[in-house]
C-alpha atoms as a PDB file:
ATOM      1  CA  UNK A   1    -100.053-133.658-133.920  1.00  0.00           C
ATOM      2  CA  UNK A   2     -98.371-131.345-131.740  1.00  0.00           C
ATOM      3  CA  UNK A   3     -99.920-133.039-128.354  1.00  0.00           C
ATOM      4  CA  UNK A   4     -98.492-136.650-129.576  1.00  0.00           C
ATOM      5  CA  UNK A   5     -94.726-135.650-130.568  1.00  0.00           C
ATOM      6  CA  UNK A   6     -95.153-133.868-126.930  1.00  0.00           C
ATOM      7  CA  UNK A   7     -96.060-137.313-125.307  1.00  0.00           C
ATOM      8  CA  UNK A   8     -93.103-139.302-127.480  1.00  0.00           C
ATOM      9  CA  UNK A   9     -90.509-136.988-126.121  1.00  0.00           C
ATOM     10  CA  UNK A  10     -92.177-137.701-122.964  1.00  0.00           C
ATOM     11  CA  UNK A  11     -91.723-141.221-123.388  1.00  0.00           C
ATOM     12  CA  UNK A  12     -88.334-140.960-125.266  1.00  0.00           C
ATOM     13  CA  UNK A  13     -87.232-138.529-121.761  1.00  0.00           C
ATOM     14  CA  UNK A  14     -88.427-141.356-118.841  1.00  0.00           C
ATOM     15  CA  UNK A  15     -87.015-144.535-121.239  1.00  0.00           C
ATOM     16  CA  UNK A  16     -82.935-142.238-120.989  1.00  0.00           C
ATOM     17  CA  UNK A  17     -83.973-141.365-117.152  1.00  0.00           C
ATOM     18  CA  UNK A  18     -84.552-145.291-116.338  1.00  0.00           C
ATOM     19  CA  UNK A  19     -81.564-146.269-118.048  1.00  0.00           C
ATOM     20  CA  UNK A  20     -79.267-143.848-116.852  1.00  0.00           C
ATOM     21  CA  UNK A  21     -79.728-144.986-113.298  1.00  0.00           C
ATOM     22  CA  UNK A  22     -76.279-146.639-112.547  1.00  0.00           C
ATOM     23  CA  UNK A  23     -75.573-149.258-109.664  1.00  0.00           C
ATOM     24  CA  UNK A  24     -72.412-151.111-108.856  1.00  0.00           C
ATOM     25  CA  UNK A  25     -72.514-155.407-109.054  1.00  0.00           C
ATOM     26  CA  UNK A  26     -72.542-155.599-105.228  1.00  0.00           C
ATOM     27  CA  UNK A  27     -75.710-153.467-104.921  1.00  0.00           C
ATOM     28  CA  UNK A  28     -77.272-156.119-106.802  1.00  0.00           C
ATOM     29  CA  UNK A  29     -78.696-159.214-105.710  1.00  0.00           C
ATOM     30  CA  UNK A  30     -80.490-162.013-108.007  1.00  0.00           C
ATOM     31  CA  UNK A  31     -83.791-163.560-107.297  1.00  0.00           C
ATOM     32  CA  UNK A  32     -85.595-166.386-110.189  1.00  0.00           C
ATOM     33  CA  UNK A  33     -83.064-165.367-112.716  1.00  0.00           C
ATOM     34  CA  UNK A  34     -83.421-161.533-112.269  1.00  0.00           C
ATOM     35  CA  UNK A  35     -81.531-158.714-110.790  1.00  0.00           C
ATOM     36  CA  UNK A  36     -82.834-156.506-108.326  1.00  0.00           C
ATOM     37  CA  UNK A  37     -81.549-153.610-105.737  1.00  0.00           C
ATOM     38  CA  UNK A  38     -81.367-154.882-102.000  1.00  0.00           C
ATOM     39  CA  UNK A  39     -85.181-154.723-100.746  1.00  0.00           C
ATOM     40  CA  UNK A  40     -86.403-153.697-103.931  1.00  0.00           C
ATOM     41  CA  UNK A  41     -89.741-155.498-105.278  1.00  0.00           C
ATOM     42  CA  UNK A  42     -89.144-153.971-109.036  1.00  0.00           C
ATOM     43  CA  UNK A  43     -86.408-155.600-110.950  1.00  0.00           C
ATOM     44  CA  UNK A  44     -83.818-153.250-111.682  1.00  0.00           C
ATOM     45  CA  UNK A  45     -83.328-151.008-115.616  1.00  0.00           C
ATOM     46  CA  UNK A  46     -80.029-149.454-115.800  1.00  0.00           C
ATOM     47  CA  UNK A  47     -76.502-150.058-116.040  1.00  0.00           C
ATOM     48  CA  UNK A  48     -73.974-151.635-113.546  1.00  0.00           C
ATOM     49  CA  UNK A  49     -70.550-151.428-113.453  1.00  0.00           C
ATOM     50  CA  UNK A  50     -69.107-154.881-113.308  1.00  0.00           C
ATOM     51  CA  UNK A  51     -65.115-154.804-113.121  1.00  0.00           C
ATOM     52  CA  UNK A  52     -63.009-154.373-110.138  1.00  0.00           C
ATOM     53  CA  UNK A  53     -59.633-155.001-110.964  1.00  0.00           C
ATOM     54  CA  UNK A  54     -59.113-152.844-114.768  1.00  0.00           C
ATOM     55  CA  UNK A  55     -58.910-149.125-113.415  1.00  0.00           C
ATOM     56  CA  UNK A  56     -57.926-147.694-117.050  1.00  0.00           C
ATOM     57  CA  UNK A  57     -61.822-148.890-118.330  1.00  0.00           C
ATOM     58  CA  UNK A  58     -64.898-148.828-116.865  1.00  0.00           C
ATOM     59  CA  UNK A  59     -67.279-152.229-117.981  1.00  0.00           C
ATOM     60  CA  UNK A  60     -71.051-152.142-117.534  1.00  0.00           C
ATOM     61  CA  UNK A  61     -73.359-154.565-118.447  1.00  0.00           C
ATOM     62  CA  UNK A  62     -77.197-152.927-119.103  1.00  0.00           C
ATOM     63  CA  UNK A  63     -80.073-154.217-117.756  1.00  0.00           C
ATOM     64  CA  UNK A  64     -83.707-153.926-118.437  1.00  0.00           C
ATOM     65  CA  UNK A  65     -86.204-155.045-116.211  1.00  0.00           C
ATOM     66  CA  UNK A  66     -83.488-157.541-114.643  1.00  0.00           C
ATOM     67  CA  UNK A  67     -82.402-159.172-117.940  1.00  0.00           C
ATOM     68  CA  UNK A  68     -79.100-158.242-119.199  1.00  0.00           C
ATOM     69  CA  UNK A  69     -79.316-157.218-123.075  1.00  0.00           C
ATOM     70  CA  UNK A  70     -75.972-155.377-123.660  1.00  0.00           C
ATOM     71  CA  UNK A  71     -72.358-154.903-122.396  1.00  0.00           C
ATOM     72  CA  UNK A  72     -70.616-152.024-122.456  1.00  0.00           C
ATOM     73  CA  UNK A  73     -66.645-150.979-122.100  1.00  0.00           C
ATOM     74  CA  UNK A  74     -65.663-147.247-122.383  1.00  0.00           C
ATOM     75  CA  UNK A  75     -61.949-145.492-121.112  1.00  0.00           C
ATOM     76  CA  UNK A  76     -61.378-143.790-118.448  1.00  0.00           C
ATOM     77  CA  UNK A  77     -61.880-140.212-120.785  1.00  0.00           C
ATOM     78  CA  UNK A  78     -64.920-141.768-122.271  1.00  0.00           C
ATOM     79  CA  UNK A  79     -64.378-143.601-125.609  1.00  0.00           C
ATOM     80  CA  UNK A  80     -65.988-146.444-126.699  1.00  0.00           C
ATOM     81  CA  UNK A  81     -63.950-149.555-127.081  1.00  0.00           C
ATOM     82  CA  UNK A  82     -66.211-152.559-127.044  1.00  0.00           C
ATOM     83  CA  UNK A  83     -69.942-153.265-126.828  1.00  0.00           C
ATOM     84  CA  UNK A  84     -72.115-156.866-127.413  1.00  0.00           C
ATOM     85  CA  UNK A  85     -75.347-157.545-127.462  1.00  0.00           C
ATOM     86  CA  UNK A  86     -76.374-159.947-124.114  1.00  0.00           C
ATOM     87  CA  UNK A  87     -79.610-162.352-123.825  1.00  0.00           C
ATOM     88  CA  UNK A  88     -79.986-164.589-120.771  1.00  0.00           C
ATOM     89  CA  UNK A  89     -76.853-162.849-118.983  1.00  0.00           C
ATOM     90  CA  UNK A  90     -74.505-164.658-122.015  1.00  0.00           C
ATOM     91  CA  UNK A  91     -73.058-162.531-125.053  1.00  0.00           C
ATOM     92  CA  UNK A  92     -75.329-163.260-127.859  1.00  0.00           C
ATOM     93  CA  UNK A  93     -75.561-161.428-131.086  1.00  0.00           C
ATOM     94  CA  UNK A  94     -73.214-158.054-132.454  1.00  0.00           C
ATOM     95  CA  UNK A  95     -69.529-157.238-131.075  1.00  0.00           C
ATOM     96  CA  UNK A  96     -67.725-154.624-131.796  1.00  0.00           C
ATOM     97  CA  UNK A  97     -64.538-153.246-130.810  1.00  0.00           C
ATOM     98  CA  UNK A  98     -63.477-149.584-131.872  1.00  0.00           C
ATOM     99  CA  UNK A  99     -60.384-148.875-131.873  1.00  0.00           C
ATOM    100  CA  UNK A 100     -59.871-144.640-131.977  1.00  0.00           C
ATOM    101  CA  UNK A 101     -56.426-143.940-132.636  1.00  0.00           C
ATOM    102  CA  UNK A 102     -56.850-145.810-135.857  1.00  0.00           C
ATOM    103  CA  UNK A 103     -60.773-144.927-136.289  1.00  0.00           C
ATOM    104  CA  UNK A 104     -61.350-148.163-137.034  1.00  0.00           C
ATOM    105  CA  UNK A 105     -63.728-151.235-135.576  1.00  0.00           C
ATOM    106  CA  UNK A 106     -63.833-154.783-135.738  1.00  0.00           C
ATOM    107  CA  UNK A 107     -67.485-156.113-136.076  1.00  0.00           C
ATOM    108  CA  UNK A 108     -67.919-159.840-134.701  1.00  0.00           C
ATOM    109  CA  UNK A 109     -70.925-161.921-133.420  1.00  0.00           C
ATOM    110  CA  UNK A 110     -71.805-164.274-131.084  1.00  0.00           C
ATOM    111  CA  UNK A 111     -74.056-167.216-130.659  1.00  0.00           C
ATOM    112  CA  UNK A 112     -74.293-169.081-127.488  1.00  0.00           C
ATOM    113  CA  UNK A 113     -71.488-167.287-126.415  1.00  0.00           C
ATOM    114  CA  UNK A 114     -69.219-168.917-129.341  1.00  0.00           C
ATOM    115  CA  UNK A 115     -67.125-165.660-131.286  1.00  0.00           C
ATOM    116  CA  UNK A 116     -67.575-165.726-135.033  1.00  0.00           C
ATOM    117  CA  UNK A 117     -66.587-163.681-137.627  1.00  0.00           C
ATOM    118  CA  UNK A 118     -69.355-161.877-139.773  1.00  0.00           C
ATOM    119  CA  UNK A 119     -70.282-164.221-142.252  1.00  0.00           C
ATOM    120  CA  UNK A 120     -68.427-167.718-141.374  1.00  0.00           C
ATOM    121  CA  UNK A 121     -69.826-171.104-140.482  1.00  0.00           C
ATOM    122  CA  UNK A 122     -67.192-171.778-138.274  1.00  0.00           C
ATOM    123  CA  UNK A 123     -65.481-170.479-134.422  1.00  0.00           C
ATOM    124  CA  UNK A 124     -63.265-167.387-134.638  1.00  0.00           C
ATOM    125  CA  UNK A 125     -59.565-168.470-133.814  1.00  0.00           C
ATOM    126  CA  UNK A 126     -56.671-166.457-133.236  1.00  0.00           C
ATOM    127  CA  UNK A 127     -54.873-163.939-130.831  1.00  0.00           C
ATOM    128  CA  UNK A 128     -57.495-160.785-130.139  1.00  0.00           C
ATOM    129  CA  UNK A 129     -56.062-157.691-129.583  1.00  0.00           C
ATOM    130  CA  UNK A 130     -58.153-154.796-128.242  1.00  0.00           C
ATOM    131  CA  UNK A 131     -56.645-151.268-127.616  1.00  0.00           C
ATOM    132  CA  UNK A 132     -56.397-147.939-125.515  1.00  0.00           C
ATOM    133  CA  UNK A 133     -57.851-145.073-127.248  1.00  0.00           C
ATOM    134  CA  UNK A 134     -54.456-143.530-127.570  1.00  0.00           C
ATOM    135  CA  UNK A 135     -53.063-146.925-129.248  1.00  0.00           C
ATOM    136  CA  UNK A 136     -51.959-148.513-126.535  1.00  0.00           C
ATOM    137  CA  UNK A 137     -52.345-152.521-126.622  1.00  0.00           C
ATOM    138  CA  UNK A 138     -55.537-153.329-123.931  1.00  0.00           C
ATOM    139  CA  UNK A 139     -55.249-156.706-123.968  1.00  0.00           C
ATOM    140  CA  UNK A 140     -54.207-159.579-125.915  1.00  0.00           C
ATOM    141  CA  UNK A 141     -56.554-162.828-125.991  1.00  0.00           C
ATOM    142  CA  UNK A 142     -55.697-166.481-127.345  1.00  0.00           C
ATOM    143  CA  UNK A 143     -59.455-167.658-128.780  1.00  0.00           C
ATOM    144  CA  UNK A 144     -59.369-171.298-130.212  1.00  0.00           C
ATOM    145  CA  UNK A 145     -63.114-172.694-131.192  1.00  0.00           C
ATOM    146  CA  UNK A 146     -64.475-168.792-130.404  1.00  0.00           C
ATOM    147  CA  UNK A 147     -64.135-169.133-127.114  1.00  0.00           C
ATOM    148  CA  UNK A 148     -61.498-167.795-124.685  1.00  0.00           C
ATOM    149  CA  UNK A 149     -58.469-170.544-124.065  1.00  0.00           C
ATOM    150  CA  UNK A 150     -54.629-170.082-123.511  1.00  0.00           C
ATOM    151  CA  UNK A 151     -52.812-167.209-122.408  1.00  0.00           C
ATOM    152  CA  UNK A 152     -54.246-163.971-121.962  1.00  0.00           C
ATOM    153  CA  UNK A 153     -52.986-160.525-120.730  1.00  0.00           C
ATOM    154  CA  UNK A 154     -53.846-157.019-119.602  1.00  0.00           C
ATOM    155  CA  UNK A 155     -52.465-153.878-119.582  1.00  0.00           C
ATOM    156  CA  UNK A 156     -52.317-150.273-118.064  1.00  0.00           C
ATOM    157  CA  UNK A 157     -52.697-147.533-120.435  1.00  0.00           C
ATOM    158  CA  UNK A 158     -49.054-146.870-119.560  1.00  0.00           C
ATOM    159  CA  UNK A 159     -48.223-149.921-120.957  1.00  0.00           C
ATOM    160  CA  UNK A 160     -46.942-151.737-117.727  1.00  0.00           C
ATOM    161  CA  UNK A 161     -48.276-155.352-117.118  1.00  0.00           C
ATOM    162  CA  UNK A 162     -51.847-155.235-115.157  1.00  0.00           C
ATOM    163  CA  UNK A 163     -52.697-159.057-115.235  1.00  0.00           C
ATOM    164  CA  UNK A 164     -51.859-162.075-116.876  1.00  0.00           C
ATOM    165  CA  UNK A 165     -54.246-165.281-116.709  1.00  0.00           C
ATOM    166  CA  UNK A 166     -54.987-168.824-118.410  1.00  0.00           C
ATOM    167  CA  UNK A 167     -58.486-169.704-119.795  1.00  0.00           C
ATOM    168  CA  UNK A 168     -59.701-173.073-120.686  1.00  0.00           C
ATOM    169  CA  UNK A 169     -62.761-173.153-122.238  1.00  0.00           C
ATOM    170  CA  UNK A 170     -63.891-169.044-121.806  1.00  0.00           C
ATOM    171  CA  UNK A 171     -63.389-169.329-117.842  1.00  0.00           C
ATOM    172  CA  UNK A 172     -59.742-168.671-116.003  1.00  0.00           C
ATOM    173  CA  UNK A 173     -58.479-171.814-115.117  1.00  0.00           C
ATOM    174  CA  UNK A 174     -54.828-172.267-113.339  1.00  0.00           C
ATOM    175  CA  UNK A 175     -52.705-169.282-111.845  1.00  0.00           C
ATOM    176  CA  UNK A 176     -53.394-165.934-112.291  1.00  0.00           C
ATOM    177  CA  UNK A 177     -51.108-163.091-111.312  1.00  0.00           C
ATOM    178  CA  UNK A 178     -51.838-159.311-110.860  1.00  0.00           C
ATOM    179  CA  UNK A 179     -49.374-155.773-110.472  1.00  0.00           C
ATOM    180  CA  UNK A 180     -49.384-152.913-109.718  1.00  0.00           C
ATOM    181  CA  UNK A 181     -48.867-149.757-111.678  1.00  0.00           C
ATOM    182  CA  UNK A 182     -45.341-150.028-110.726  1.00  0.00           C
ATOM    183  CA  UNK A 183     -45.175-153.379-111.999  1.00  0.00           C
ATOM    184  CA  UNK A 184     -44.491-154.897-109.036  1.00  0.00           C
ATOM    185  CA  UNK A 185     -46.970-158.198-108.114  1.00  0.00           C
ATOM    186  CA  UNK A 186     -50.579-157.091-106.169  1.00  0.00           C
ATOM    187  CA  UNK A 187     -51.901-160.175-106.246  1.00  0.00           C
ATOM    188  CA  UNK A 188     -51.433-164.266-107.288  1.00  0.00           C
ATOM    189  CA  UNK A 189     -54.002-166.901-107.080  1.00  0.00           C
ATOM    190  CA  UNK A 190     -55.064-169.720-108.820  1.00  0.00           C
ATOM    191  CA  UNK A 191     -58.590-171.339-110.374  1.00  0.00           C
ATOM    192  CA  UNK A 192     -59.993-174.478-111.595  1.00  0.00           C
ATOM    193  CA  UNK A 193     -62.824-174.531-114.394  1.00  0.00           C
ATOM    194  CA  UNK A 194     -63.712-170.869-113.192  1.00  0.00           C
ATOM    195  CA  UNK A 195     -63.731-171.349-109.125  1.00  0.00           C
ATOM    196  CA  UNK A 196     -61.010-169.934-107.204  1.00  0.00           C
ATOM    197  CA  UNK A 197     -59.384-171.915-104.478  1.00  0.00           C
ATOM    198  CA  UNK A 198     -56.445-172.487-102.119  1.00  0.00           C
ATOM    199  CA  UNK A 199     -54.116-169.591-101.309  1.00  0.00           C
ATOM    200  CA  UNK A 200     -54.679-166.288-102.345  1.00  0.00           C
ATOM    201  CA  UNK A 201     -51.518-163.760-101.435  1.00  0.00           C
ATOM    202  CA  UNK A 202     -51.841-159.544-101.454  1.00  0.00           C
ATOM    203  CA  UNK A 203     -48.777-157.517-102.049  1.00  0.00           C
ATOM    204  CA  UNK A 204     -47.694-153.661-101.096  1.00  0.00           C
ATOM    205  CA  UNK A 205     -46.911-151.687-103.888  1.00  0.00           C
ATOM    206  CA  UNK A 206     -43.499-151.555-102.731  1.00  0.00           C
ATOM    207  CA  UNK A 207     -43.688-155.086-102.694  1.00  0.00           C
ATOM    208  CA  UNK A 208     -43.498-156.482 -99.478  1.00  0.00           C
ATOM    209  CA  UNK A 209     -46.336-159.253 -98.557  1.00  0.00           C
ATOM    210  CA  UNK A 210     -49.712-157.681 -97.122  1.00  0.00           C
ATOM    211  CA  UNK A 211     -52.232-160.627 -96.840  1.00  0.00           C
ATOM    212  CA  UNK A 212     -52.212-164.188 -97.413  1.00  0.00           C
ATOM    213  CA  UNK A 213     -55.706-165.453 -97.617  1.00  0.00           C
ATOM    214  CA  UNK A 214     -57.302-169.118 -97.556  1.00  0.00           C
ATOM    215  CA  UNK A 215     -60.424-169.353-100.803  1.00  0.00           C
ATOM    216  CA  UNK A 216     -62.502-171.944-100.948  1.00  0.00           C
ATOM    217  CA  UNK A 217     -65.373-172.143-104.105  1.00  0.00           C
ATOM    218  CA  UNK A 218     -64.547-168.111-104.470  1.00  0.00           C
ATOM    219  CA  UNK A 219     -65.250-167.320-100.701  1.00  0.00           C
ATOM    220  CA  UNK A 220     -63.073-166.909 -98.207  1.00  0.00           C
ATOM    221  CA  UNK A 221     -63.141-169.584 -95.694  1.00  0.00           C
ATOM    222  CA  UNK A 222     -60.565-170.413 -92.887  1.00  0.00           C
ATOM    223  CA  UNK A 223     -57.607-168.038 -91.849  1.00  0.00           C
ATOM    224  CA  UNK A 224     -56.656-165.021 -93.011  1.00  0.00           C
ATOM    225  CA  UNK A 225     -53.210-163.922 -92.213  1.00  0.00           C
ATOM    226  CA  UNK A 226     -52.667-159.602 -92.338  1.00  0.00           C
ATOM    227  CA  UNK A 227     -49.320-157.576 -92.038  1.00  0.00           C
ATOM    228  CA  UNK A 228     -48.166-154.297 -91.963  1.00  0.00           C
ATOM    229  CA  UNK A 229     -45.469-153.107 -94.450  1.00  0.00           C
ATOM    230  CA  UNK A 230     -42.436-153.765 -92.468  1.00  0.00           C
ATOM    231  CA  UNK A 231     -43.339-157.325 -91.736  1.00  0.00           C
ATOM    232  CA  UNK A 232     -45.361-157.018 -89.033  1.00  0.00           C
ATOM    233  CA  UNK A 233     -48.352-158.911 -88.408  1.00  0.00           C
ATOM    234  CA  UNK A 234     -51.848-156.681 -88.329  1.00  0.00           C
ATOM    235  CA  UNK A 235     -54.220-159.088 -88.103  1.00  0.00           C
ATOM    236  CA  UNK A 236     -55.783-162.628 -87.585  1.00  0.00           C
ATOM    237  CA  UNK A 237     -59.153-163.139 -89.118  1.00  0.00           C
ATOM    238  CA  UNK A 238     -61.134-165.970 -89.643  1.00  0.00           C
ATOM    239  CA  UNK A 239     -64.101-166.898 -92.011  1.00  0.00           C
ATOM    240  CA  UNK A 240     -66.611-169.239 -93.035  1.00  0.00           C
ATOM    241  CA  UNK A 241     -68.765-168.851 -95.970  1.00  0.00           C
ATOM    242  CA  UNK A 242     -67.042-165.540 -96.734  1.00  0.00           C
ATOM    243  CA  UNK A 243     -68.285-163.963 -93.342  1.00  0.00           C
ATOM    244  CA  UNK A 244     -66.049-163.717 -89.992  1.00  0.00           C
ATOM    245  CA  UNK A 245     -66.740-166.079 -87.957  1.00  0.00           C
ATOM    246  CA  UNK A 246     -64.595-167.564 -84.672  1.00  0.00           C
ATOM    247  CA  UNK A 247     -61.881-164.921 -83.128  1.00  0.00           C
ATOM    248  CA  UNK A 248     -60.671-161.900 -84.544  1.00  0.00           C
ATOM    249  CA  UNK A 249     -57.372-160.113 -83.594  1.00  0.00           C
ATOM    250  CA  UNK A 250     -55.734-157.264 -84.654  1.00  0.00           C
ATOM    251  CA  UNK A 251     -52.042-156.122 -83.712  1.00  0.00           C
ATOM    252  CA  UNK A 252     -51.061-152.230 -82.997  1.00  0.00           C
ATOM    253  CA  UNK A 253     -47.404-152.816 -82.869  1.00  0.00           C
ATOM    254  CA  UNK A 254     -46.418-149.139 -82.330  1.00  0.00           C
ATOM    255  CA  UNK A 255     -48.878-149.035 -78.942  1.00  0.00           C
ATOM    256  CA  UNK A 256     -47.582-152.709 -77.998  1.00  0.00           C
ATOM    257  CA  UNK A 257     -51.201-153.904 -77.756  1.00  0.00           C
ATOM    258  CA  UNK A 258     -53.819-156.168 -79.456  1.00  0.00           C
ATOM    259  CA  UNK A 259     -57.675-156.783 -79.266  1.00  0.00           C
ATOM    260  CA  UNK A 260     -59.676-159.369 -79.850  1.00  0.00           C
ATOM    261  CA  UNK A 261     -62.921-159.783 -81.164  1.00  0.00           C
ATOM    262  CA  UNK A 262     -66.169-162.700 -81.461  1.00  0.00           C
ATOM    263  CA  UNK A 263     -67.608-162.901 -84.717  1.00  0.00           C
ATOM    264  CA  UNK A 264     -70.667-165.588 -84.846  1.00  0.00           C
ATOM    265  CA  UNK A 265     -71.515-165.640 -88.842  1.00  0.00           C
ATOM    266  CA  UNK A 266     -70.624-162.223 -89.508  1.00  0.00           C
ATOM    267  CA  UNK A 267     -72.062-160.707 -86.817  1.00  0.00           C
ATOM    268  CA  UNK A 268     -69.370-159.662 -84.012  1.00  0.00           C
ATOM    269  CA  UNK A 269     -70.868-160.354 -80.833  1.00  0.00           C
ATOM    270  CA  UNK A 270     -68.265-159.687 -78.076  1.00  0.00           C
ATOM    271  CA  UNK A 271     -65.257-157.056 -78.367  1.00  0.00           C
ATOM    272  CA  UNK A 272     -62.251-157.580 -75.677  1.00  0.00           C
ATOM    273  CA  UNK A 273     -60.716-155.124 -73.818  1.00  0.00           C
ATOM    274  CA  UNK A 274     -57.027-154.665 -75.390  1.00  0.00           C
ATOM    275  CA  UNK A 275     -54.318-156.420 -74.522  1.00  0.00           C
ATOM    276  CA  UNK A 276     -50.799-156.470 -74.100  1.00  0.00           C
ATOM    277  CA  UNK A 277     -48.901-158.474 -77.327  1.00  0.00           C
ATOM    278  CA  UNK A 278     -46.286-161.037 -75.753  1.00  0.00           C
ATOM    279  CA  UNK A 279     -43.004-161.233 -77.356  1.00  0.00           C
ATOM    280  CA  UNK A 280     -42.619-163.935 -79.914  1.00  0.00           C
ATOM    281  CA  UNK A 281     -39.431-164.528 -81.173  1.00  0.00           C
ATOM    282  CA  UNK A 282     -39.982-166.658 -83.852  1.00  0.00           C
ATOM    283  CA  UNK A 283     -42.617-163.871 -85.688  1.00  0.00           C
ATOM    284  CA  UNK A 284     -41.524-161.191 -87.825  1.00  0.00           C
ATOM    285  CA  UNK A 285     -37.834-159.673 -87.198  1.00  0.00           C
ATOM    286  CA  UNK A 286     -35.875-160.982 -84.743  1.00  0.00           C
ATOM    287  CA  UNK A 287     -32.256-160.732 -83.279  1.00  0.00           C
ATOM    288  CA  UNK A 288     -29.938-163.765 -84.673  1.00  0.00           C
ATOM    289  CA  UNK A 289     -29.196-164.673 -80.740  1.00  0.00           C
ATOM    290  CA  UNK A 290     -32.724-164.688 -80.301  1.00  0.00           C
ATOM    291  CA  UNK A 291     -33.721-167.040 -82.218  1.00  0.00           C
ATOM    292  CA  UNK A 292     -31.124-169.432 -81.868  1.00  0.00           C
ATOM    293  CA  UNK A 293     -32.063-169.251 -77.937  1.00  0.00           C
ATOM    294  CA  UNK A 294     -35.603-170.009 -79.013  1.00  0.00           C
ATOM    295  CA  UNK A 295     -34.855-172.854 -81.395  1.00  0.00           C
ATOM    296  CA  UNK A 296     -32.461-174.236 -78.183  1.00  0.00           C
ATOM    297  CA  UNK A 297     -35.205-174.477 -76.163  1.00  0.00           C
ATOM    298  CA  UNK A 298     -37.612-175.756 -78.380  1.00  0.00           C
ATOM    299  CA  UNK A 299     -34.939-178.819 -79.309  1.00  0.00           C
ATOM    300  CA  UNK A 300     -34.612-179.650 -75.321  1.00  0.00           C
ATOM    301  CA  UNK A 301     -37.727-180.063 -75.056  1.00  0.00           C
END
């Protein structure tokens, strides 16, 4: 008796050490419907954490064997504010959402990723509100049929505005704006039926304009415009299928000088020696006399 509860906390032991292996989602690759570690041959059992842009949460989805079974969202200080039950990578079965300054939690389910209410025949409807352990509204989420559609927004534990974003049918579909902590914009782009595509434009905290990007089916593709926070340009990149590809150049404004590079599907394969950057008065900050010199010449010709 002794030698078999020995061996079942033996078991019970490796079964917490397997799943308390942690990986981040682009450590992960998926091969027939699984999800293994680059250059592994095992599928992987642990837990992943899946969100980039909430920093007041952490969300992992858990994985055994490469299937995902359940998903997971806990504060920064370690509450637990949401978890569901996952089969073939979809929400499917129990969700519940805790809610600690109140000690309270909402118990849901799903089926084929449809949100109903414990006990009804038909689609949960109505605005969802989840919440900070300290009280704090999380997010608010328009669900019509049990599935994500409408207006839906994020927020900081400090309250301020972290993203606001349209759903149609449970995926983000038309423009989509992000902040910083500030409150000022980070971010604005815009999606159809899930994909993200056209422009794409970064912002400083302070505000000013740091990227403007070209997105094509989610991956970058084309150019890719970079500046420094007084206006400046930093950099010139191109890509194709997400990887550089074509010339590369980045500015160093303060040394007067540039360098280029070749990238051949994201592999660089020739660096330039640097290079003096020529004047151009119709970039960045100019004199008024300048330009209308420039825009003289231009109009002669």
């Amino acid at each position: 008796m002794r030698i078999m509860k020995k061996y079942l906390l033996l078991f019970l032991l490796c079964g917490a050490m397997l799943f308390c292996k942690e990986a981040k989602y682009g450590d992960l690759i998926r091969r027939a419907g699984l999800w293994y570690e680059k250059d592994a041959d095992i599928p992987f059992t642990g837990s992943v954490i899946v969100n980039t842009f909430i920093k007041d949460v952490i969300e992992r989805t858990w994985l055994n064997e490469g299937e995902s079974i359940r998903g997971t969202i806990h504060s920064n200080d370690g509450f637990l504010l949401r978890e569901w039950a996952m089969k073939g990578g979809i929400p499917e079965g129990p969700v519940k959402r805790y809610d600690p300054a109140r000690k309270t939690y909402n118990e849901q389910f799903c089926k084929n990723s449809v949100l109903y209410d414990i006990g009804a025949d038909t689609p949960y409807e109505g605005l969802l509100t989840e919440y900070y352990p300290d009280g704090q509204i999380r997010n608010e989420t328009n669900i019509k049929n049990g599935i994500s559609n409408g207006l839906a927004k994020y927020y900081y534990q400090s309250g301020v505005l972290m993203m606001e974003v349209t759903f149609k049918n449970g995926v983000y579909h038309g423009h989509r704006n992000q902040y910083h902590r500030n409150g000022n914009i980070a971010a604005e782009d815009d999606f159809v039926d899930g994909v993200r595509g056209g422009i794409r434009k970064l912002y400083y905290e302070s505000g000013a304009l740091s990227g403007i990007q070209n997105i094509k089916n989610n991956l970058l593709e084309g150019e890719e415009i970079q500046y420094y926070e007084n206006g400046d340009k930093k950099a010139e990149l191109n890509w194709k299928n997400h990887k550089k590809d074509g010339t590369q150049i980045e500015y160093f404004p303060k040394e007067k000088k540039l360098r280029k590079e070749l990238w051949v599907k994201g592999t660089c394969t020739k660096v330039f020696p640097p290079e003096n950057i020529v004047p151009q008065p119709m970039a960045g900050k100019q004199l008024p006399w300048l330009k209308a010199k420039y825009e003289e010449a231009v109009n002669k010709n």
